[in-house]
C-alpha atoms as a PDB file:
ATOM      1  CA  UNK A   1       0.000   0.000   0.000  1.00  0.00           C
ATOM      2  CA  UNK A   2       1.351   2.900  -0.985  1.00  0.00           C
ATOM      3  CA  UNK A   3       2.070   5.499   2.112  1.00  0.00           C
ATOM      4  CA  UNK A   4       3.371   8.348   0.955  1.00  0.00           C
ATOM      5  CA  UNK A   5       3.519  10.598  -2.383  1.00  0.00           C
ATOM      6  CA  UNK A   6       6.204  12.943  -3.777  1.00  0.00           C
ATOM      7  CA  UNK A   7       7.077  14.508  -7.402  1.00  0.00           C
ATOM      8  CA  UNK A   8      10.174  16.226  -8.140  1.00  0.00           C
ATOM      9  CA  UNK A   9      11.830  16.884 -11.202  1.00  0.00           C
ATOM     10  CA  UNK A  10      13.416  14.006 -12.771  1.00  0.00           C
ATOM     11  CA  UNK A  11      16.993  15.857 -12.683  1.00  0.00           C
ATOM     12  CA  UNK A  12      16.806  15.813  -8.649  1.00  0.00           C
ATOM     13  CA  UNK A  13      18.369  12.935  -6.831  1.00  0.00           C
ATOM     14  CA  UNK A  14      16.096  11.167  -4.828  1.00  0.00           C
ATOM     15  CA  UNK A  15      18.174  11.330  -1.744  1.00  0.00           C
ATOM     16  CA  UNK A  16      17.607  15.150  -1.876  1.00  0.00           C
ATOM     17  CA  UNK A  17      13.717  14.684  -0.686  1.00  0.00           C
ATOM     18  CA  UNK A  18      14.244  11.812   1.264  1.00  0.00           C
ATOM     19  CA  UNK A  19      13.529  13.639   4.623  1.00  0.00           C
ATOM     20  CA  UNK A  20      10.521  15.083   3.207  1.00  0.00           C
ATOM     21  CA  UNK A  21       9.112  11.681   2.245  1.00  0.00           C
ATOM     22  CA  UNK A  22       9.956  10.315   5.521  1.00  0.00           C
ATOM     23  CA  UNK A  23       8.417  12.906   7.183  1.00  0.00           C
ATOM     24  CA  UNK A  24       5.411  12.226   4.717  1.00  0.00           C
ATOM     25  CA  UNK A  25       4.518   9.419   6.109  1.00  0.00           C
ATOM     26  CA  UNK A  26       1.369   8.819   8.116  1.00  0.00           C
ATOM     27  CA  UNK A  27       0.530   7.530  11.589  1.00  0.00           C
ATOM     28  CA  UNK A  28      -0.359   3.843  11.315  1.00  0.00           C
ATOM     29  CA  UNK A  29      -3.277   2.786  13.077  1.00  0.00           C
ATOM     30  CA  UNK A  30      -3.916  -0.701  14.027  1.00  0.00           C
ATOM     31  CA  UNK A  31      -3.934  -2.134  17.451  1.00  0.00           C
ATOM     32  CA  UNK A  32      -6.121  -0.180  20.160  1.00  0.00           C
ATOM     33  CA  UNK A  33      -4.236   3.249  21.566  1.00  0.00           C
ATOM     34  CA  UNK A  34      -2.285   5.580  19.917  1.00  0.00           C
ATOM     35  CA  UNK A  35      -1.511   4.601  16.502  1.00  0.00           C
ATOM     36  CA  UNK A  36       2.045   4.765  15.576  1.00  0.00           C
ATOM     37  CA  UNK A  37       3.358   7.337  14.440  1.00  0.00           C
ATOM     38  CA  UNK A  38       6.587   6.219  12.465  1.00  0.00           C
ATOM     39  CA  UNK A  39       7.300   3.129  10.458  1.00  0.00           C
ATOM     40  CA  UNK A  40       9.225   0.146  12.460  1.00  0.00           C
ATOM     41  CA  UNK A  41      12.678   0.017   9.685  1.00  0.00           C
ATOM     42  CA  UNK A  42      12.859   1.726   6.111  1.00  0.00           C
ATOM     43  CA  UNK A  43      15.172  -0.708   3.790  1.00  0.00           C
ATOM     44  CA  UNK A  44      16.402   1.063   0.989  1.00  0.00           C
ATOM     45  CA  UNK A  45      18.658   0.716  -2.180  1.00  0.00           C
ATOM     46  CA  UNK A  46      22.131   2.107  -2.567  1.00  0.00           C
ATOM     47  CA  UNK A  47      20.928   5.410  -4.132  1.00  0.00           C
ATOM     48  CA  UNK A  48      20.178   6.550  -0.294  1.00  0.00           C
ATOM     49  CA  UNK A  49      23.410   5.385   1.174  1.00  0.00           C
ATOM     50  CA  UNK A  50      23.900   9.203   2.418  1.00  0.00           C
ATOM     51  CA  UNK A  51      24.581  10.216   5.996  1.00  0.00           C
ATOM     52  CA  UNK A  52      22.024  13.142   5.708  1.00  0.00           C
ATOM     53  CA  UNK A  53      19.321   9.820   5.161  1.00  0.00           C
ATOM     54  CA  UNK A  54      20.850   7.464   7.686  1.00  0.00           C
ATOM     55  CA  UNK A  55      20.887  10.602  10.227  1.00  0.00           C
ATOM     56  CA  UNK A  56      17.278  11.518   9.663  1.00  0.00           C
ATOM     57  CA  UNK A  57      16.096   7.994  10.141  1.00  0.00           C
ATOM     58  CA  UNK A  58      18.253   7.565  13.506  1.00  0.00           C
ATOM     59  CA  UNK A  59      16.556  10.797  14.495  1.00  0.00           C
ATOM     60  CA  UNK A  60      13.311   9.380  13.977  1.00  0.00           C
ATOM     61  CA  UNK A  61      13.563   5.723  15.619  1.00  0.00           C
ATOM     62  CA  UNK A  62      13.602   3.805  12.444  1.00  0.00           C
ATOM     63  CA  UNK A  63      15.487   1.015  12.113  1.00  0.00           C
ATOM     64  CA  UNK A  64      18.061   2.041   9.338  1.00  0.00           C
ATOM     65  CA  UNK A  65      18.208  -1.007   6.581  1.00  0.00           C
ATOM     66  CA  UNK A  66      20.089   1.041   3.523  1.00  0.00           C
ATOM     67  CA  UNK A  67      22.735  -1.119   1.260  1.00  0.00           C
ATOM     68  CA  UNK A  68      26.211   0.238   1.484  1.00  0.00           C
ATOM     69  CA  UNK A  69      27.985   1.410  -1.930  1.00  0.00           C
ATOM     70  CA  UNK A  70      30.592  -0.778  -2.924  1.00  0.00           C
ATOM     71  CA  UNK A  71      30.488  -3.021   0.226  1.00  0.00           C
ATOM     72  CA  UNK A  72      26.783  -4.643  -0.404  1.00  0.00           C
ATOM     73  CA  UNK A  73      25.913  -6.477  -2.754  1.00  0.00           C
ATOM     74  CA  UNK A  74      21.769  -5.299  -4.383  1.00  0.00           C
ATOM     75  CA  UNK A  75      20.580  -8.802  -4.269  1.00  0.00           C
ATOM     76  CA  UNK A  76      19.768  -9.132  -0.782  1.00  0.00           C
ATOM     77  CA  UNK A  77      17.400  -5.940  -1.142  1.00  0.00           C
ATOM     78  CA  UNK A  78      15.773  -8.266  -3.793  1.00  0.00           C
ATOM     79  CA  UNK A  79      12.951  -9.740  -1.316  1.00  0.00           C
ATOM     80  CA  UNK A  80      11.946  -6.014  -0.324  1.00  0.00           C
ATOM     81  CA  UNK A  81      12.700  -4.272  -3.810  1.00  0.00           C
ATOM     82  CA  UNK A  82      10.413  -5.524  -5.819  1.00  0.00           C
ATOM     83  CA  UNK A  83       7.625  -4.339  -3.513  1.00  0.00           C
ATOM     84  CA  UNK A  84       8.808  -1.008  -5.554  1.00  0.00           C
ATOM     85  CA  UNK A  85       9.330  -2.575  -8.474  1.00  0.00           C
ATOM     86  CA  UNK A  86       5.777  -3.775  -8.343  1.00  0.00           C
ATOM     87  CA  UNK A  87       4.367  -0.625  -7.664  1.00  0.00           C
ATOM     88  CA  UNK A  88       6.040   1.256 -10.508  1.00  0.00           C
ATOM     89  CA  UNK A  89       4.697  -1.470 -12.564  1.00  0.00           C
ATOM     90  CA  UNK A  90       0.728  -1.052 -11.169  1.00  0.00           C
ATOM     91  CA  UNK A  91       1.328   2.887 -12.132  1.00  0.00           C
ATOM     92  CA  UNK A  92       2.740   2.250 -15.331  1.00  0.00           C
ATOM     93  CA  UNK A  93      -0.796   0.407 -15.969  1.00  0.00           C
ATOM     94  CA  UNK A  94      -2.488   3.912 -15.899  1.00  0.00           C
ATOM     95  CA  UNK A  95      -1.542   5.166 -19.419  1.00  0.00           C
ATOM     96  CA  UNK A  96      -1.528   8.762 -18.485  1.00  0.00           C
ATOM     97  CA  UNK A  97       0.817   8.460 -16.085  1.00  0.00           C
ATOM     98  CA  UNK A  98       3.314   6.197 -17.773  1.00  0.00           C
ATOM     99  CA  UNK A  99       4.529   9.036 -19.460  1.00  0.00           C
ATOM    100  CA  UNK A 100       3.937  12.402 -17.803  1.00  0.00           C
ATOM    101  CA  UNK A 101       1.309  14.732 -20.449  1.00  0.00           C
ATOM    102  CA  UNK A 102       0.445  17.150 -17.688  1.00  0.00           C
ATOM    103  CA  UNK A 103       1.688  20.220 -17.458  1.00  0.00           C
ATOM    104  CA  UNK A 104       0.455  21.925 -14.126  1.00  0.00           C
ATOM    105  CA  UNK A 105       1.699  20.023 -11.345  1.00  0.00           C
ATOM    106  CA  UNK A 106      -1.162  19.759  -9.541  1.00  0.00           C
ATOM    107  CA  UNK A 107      -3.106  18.199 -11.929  1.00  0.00           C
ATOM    108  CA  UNK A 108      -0.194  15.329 -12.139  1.00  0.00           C
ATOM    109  CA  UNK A 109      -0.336  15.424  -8.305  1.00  0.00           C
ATOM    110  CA  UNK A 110      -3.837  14.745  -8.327  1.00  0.00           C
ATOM    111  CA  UNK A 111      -3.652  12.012 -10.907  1.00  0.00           C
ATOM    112  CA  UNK A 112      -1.019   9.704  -9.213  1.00  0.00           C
ATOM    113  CA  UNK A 113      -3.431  10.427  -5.831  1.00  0.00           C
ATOM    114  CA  UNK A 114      -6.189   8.782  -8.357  1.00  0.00           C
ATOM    115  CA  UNK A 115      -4.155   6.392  -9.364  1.00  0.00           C
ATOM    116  CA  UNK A 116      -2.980   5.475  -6.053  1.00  0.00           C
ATOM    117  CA  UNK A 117      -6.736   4.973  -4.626  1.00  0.00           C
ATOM    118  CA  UNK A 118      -7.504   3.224  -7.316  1.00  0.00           C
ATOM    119  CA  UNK A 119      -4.090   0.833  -6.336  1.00  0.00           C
ATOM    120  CA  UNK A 120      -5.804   0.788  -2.822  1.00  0.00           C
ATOM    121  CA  UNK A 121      -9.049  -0.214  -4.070  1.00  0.00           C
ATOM    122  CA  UNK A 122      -8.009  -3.262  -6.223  1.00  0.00           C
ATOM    123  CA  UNK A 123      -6.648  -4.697  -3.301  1.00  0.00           C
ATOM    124  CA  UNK A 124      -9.412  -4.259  -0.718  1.00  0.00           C
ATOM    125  CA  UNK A 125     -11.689  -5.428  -3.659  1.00  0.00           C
ATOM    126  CA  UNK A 126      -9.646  -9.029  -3.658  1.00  0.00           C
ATOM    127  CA  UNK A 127      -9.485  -9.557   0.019  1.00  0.00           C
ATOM    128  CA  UNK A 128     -13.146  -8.411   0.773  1.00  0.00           C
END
């Protein structure tokens, strides 16, 4: 499910608005009391292996799981990759998104928020 939603332009590094993602990120309800309010651990791919991310999630309480650059090897981020993977795939099944069309931001904003509900949907729909 997805949690959180960000667009940037695509000549920004993603590490750049990594805190602001983070930070994104919703309480999570579930058992009675308060709900919590950050995620357990955040695993990650190389492309965050920045201090500035590692930092922010220690600051947080999360449970730092980022591969190291040139020590780690990508394949043991496989089994919680291709949750990502996966999703780009479900959002590359909207045909005005594959490909962005939209000028104004907040129309693209609002599309990927339809898209996403939509994403949400289909799964309630197959457990319900």
């Amino acid at each position: 499910m997805p949690l959180a939603l960000s667009i940037t332009g695509a000549n920004r590094h993603d590490s750049i608005v990594f805190k602001a993602l983070v930070d994104e990120i919703p309480a999570i309800p579930g058992l009675p009391g308060r709900p919590r309010q950050k995620p357990y651990k955040l695993h990650a791919d190389k492309g965050y292996d920045y201090p500035r991310c590692r930092e922010h999630l220690r600051r947080r309480g999360i449970l730092v799981r980022i591969a190291r650059r040139g020590v780690e090897s990508s394949e043991k981020l496989g089994r919680h990759r291709w949750v990502v993977e996966r999703t780009h795939s479900w959002l590359a099944g909207f045909g005005k998104l594959r490909i962005r069309f939209e000028r104004r931001v907040d129309m693209h904003y609002a599309l990927l928020k339809l898209a996403f509900s939509l994403i949400c949907l289909r799964f309630i729909d197959r457990f319900c």
